[in-house]
N, C-alpha and C. Protein backbone atom coordinates (compact mmCIF):
# COMPACT_ATOMS: atom_id res chain seq x y z
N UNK A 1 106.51 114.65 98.32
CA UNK A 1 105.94 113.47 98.97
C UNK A 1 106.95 112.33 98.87
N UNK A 2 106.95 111.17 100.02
CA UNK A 2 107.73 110.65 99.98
C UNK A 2 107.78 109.18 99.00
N UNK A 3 108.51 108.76 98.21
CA UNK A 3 107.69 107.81 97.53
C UNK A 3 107.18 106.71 97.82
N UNK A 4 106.88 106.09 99.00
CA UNK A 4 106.19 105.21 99.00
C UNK A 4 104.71 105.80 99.41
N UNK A 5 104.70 107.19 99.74
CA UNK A 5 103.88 107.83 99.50
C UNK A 5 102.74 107.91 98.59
N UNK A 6 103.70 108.38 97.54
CA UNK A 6 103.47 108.61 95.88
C UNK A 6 102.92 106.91 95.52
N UNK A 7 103.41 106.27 96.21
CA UNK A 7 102.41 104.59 95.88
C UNK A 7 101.27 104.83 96.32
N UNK A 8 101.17 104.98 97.65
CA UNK A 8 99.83 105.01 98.61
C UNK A 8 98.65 105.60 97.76
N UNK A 9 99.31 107.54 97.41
CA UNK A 9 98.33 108.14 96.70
C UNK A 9 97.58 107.61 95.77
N UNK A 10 98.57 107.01 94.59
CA UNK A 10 98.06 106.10 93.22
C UNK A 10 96.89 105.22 93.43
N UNK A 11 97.46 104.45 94.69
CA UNK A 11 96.53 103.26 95.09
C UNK A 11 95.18 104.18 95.16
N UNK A 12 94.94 104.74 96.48
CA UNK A 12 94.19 105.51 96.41
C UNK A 12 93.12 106.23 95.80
N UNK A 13 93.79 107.33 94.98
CA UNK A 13 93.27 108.08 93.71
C UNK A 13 92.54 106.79 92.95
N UNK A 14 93.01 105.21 92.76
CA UNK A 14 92.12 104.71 91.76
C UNK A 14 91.07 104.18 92.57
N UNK A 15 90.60 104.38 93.75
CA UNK A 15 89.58 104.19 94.11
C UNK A 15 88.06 104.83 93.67
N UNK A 16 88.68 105.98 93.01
CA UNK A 16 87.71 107.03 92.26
C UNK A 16 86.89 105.94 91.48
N UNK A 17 87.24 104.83 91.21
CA UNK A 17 87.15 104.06 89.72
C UNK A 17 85.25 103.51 90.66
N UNK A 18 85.40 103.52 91.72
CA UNK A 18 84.53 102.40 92.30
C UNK A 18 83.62 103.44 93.35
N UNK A 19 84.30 104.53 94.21
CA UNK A 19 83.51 105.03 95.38
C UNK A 19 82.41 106.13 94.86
N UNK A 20 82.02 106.67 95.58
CA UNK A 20 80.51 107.97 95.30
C UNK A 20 81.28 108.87 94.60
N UNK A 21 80.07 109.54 93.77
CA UNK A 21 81.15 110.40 92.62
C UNK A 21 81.62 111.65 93.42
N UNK A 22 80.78 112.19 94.59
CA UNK A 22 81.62 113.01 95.65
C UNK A 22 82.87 112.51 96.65
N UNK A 23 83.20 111.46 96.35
CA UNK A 23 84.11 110.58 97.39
C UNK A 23 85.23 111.43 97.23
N UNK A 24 86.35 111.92 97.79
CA UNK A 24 87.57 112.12 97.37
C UNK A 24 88.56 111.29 98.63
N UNK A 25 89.71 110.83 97.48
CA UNK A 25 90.91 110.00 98.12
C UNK A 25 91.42 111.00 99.17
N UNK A 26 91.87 110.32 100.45
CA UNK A 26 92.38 110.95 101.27
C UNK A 26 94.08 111.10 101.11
N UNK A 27 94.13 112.56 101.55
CA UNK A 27 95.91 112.73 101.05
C UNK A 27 96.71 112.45 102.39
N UNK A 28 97.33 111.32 101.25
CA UNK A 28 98.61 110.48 101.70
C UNK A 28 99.95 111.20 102.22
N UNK A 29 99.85 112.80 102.13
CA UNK A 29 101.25 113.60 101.92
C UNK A 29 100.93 113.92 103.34
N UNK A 30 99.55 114.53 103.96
CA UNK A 30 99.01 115.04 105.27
C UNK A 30 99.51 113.61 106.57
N UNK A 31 99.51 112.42 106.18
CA UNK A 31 99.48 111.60 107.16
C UNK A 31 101.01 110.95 107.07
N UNK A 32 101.88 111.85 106.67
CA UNK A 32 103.25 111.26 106.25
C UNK A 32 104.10 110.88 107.30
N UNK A 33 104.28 112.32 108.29
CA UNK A 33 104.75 111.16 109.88
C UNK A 33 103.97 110.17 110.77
N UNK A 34 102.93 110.48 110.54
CA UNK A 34 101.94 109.03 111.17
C UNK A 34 102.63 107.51 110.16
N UNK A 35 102.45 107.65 109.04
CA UNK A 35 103.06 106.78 108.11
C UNK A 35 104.13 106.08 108.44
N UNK A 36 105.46 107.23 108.57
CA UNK A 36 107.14 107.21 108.77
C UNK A 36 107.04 106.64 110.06
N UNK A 37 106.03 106.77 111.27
CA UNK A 37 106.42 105.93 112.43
C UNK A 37 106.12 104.70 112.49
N UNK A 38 105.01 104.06 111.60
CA UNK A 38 104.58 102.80 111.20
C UNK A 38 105.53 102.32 110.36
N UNK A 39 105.73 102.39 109.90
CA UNK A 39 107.49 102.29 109.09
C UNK A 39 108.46 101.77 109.82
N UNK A 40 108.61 102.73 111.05
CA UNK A 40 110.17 102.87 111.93
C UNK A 40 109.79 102.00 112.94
N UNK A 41 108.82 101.26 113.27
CA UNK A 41 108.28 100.43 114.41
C UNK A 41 109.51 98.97 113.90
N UNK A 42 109.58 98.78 114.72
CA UNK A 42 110.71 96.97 114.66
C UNK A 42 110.19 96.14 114.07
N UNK A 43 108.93 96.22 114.43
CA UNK A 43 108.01 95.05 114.25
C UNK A 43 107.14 95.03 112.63
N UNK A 44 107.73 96.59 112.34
CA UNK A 44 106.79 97.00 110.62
C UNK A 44 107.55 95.66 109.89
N UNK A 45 107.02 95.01 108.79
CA UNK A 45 107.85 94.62 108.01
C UNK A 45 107.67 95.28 106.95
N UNK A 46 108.43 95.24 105.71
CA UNK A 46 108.04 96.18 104.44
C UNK A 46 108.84 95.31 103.04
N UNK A 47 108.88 95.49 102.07
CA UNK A 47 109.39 94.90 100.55
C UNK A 47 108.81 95.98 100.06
N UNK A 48 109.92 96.26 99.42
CA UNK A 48 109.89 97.45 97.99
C UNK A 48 109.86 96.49 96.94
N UNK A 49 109.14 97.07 96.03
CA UNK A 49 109.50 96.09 94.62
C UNK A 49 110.22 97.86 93.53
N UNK A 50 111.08 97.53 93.00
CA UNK A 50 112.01 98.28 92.65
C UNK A 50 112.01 97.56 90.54
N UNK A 51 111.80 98.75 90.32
CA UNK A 51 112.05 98.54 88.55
C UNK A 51 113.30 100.21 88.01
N UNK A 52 114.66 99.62 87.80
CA UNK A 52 115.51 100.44 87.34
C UNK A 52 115.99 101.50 88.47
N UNK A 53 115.64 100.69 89.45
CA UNK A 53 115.84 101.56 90.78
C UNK A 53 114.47 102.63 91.48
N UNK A 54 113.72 102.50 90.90
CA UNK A 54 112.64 103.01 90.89
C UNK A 54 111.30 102.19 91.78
N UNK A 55 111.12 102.75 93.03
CA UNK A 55 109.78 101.94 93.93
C UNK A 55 108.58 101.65 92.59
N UNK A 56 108.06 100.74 92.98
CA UNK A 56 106.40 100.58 91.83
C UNK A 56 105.63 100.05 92.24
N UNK A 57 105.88 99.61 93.93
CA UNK A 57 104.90 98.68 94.74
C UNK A 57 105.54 98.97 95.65
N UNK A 58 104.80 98.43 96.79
CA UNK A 58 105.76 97.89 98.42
C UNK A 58 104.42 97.09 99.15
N UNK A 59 104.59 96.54 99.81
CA UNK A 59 103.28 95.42 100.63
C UNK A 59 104.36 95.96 102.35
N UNK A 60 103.66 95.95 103.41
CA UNK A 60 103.66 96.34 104.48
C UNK A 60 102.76 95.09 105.41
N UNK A 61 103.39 94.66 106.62
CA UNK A 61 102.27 94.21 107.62
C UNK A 61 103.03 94.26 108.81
N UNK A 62 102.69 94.12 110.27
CA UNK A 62 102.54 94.28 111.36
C UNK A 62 101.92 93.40 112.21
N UNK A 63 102.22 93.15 113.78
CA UNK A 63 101.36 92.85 114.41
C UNK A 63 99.82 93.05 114.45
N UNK A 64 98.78 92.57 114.44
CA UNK A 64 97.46 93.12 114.43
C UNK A 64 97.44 93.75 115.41
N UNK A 65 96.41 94.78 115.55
CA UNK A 65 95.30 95.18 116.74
C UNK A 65 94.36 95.15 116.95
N UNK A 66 93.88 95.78 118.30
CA UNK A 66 92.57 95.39 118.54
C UNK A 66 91.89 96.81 117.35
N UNK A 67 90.95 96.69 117.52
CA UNK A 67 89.83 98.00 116.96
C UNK A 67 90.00 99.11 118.01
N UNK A 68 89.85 100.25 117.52
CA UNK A 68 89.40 101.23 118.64
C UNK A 68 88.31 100.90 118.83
N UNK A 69 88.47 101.53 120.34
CA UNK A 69 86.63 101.00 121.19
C UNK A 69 86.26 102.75 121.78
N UNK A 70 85.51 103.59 121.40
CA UNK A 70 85.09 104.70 121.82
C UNK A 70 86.14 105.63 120.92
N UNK A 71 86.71 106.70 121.93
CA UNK A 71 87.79 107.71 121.27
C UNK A 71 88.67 106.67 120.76
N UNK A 72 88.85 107.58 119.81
CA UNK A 72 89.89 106.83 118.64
C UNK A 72 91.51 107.13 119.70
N UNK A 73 91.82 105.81 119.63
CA UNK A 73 93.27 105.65 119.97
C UNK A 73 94.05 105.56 119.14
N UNK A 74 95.66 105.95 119.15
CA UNK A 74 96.58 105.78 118.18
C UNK A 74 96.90 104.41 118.49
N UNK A 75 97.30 104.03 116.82
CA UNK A 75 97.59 102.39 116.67
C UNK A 75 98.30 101.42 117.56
N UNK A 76 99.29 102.14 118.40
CA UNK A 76 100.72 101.77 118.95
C UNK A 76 99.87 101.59 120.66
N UNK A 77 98.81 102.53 120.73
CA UNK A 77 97.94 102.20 121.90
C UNK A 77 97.32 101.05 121.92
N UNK A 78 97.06 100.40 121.20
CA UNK A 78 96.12 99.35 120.96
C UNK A 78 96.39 98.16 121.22
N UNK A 79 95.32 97.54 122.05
CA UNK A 79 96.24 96.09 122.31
C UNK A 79 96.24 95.44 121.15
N UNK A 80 97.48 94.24 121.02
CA UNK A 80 98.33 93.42 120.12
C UNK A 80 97.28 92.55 120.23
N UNK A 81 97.24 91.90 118.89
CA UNK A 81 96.23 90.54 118.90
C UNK A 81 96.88 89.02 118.45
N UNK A 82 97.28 88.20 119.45
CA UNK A 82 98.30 87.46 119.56
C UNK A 82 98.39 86.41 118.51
N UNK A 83 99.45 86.43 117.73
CA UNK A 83 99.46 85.35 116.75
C UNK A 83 98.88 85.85 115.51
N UNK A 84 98.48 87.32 115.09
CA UNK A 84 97.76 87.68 113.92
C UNK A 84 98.53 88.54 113.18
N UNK A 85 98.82 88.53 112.07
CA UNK A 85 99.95 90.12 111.40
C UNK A 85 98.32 90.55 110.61
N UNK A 86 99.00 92.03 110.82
CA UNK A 86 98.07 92.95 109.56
C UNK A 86 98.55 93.06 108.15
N UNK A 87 98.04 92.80 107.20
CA UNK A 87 98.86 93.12 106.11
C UNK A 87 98.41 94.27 105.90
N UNK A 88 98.56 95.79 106.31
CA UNK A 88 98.62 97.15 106.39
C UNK A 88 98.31 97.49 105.00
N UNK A 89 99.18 97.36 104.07
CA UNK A 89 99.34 98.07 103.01
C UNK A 89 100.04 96.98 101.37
N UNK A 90 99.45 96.81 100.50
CA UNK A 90 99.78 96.31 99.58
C UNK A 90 99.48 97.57 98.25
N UNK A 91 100.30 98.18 97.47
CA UNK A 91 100.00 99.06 96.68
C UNK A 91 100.50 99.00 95.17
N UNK A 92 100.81 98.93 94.21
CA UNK A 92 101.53 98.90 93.38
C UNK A 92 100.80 100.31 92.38
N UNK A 93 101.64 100.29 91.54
CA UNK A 93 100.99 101.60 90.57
C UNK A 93 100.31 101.00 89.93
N UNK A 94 99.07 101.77 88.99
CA UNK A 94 98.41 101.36 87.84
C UNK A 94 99.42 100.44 87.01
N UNK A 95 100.23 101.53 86.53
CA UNK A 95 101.10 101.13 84.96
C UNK A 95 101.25 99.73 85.38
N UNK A 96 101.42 99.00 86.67
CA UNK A 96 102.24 97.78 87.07
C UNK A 96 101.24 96.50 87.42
N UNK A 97 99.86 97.25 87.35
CA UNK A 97 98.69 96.08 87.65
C UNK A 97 98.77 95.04 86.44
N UNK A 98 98.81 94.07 87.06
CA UNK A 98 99.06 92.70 85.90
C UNK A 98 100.45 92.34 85.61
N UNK A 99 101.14 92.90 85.97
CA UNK A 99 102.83 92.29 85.48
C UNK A 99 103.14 91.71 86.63
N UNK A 100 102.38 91.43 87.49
CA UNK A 100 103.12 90.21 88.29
C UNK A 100 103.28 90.61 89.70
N UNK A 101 103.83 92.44 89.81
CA UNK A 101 104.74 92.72 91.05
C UNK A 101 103.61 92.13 91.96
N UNK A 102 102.49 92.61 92.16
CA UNK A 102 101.39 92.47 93.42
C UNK A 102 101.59 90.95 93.67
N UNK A 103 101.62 89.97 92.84
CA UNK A 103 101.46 88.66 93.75
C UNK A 103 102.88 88.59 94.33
N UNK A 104 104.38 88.71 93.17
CA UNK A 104 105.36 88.48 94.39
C UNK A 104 105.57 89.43 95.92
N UNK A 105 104.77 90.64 96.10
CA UNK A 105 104.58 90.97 97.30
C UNK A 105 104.27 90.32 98.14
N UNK A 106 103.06 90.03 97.51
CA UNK A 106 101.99 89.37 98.62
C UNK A 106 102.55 88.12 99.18
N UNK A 107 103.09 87.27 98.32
CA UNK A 107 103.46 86.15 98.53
C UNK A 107 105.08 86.51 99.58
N UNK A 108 105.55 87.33 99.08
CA UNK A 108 106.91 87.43 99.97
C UNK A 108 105.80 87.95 101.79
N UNK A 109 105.43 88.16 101.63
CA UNK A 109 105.03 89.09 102.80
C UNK A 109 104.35 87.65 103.79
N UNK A 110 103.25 86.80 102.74
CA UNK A 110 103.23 85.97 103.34
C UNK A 110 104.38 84.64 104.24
N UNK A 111 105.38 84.51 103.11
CA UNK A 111 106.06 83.64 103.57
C UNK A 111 106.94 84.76 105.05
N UNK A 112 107.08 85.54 104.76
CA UNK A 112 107.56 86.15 106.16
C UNK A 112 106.83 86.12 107.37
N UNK A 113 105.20 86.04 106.93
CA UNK A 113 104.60 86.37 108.55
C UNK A 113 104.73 84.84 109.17
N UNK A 114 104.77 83.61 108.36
CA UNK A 114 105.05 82.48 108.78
C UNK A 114 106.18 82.13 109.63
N UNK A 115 107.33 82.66 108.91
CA UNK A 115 108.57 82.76 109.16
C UNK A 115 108.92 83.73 110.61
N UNK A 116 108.26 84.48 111.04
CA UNK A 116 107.99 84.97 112.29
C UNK A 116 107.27 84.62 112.86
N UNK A 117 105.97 82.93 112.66
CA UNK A 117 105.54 82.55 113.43
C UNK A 117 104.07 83.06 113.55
N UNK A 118 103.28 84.04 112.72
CA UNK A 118 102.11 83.94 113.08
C UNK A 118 101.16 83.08 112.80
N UNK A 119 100.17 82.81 113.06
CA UNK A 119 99.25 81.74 112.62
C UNK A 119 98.57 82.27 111.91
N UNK A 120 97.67 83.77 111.85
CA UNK A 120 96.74 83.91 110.75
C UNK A 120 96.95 85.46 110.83
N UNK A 121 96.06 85.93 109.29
CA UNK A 121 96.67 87.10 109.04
C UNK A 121 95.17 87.94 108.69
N UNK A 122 94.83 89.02 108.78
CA UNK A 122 94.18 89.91 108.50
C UNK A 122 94.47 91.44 107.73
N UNK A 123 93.38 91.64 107.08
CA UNK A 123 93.18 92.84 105.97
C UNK A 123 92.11 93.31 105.65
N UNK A 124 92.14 94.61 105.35
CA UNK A 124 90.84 95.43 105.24
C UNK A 124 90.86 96.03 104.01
N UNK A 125 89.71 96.03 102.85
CA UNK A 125 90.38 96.29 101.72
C UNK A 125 88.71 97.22 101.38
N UNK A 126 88.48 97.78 100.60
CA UNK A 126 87.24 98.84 100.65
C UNK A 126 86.45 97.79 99.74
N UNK A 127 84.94 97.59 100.33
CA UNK A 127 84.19 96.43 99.88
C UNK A 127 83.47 96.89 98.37
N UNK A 128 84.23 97.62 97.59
CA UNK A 128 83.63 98.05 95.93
C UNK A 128 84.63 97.65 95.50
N UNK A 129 85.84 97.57 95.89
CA UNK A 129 86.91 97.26 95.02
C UNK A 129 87.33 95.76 95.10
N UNK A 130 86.59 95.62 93.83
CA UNK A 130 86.14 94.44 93.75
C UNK A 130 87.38 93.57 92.75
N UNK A 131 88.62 94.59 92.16
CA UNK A 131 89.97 93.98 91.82
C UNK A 131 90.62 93.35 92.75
N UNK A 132 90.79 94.25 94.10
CA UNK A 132 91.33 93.99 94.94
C UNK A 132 90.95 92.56 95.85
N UNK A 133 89.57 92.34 96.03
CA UNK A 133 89.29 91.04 96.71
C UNK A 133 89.61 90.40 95.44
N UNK A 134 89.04 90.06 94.77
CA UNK A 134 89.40 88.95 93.71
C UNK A 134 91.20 88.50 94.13
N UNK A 135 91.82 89.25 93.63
CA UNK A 135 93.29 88.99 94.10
C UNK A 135 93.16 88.43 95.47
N UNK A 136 92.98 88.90 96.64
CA UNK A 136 92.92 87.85 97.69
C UNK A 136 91.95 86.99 98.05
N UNK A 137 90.99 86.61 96.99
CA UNK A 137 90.06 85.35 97.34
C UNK A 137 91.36 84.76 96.27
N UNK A 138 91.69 84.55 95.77
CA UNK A 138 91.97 83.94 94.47
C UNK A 138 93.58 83.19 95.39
N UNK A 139 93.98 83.97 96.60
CA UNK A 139 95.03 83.47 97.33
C UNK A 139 94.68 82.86 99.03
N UNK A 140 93.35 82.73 98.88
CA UNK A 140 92.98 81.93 99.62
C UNK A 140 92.17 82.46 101.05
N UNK A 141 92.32 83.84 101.15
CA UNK A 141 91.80 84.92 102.27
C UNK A 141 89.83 84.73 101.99
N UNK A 142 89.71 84.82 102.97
CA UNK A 142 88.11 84.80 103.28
C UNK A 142 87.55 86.02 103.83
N UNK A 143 86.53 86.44 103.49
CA UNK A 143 85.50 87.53 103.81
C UNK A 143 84.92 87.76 105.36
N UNK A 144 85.18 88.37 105.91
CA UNK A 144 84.78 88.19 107.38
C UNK A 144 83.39 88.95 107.81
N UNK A 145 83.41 90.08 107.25
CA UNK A 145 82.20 90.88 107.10
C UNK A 145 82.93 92.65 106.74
N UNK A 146 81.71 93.19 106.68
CA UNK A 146 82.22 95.12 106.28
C UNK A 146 81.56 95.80 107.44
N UNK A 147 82.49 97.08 107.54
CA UNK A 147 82.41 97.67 108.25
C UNK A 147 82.59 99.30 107.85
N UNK A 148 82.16 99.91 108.29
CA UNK A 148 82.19 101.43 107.72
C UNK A 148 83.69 101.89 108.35
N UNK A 149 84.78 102.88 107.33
CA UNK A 149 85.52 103.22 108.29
C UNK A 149 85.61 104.79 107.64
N UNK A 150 85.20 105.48 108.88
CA UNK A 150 85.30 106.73 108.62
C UNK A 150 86.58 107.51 108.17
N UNK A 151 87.58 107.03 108.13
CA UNK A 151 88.65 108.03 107.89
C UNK A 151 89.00 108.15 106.61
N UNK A 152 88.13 106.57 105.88
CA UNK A 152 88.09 106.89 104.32
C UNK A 152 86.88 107.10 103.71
N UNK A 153 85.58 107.12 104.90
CA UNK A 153 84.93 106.79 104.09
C UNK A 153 83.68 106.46 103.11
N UNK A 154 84.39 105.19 103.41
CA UNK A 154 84.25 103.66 102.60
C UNK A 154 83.65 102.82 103.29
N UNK A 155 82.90 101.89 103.07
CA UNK A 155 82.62 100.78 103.57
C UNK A 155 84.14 99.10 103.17
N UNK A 156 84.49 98.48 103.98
CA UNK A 156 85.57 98.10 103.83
C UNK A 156 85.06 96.87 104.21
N UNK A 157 85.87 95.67 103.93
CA UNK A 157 85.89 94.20 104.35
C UNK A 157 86.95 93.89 104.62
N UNK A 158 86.97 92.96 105.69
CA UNK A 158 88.06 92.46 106.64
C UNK A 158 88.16 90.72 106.38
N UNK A 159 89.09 90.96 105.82
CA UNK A 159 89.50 89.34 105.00
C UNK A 159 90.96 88.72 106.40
N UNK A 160 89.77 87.47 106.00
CA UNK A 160 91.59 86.33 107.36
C UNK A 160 92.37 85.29 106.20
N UNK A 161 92.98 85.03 106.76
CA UNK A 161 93.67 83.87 105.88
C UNK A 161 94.58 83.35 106.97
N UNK A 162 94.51 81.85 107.41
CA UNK A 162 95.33 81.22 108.29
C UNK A 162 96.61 80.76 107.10
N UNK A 163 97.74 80.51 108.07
CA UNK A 163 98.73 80.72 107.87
C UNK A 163 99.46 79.34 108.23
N UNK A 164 98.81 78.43 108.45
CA UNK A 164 99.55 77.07 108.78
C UNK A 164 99.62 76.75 107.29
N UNK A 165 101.26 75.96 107.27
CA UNK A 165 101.79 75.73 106.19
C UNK A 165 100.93 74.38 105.56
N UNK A 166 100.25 75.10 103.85
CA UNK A 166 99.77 73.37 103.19
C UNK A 166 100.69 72.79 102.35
């Protein structure tokens, strides 16, 4: 697996901590070229956070999209939602929760979507994991409502956070 992979999974797998005791994490190794093309898009942005040369995080975002509406469309089908980045993916390992890496992600990722000009930003984070919002209420993102998403699931919440500089 590839390692930012091997992040994804981690992230993942600790969802066990919070979902139905039949829940199982979906494997990250099966969706690896879907992944690698979200990656290779121009428009992906990405930050590794690196300890001894070693990945231990990475934060990811993108142009937003719309939702699929009926058959599920691939992402790249989807209309662009103007002025919004996704923050896709924020992951770090267990061992690394609390030493810091997750906020300088977040925060680098933010000052970039500015820096390319978007105005506000969106994220979907699974509505039990209740570490995970804390960290982005605590940086200023708001609750928009939940929504079921089948490919994990989960029931999930979709957090905004505008992006004009205070």
């Amino acid at each position: 697996m590839d390692l930012l992979g091997a992040i994804v999974q981690a992230g993942f797998d600790s969802y066990r901590e919070f979902a139905p005791g039949d829940w199982r994490p979906p494997d990250v190794a099966a969706g690896r070229d879907a992944r690698a093309e979200v990656f290779a898009e121009p428009t992906t942005w990405v930050l590794i956070a690196l300890s001894n040369g070693a990945p231990v995080g990475h934060v990811a975002f993108m142009p937003a999209r719309a939702q699929p509406t009926g058959e599920s469309a691939a992402w790249s089908a989807r209309a662009l939602i103007p002025g919004v980045a996704y923050l896709w993916q924020l992951f770090v390992l267990p061992d690394w929760w609390g030493s810091g890496v997750a906020p300088h992600l977040h925060d680098a990722a933010i000052e970039q979507m500015r820096a390319e000009g978007y105005s506000d930003a969106r994220l979907f984070t699974p509505s039990l994991q209740t570490r995970a919002r804390r960290f982005y209420e605590r940086r200023g993102w708001l609750a928009q409502g939940d929504s079921w998403n089948a490919e994990f699931a989960l029931l999930l919440t979709e957090y905004r956070l505008g992006l004009h500089a205070t």
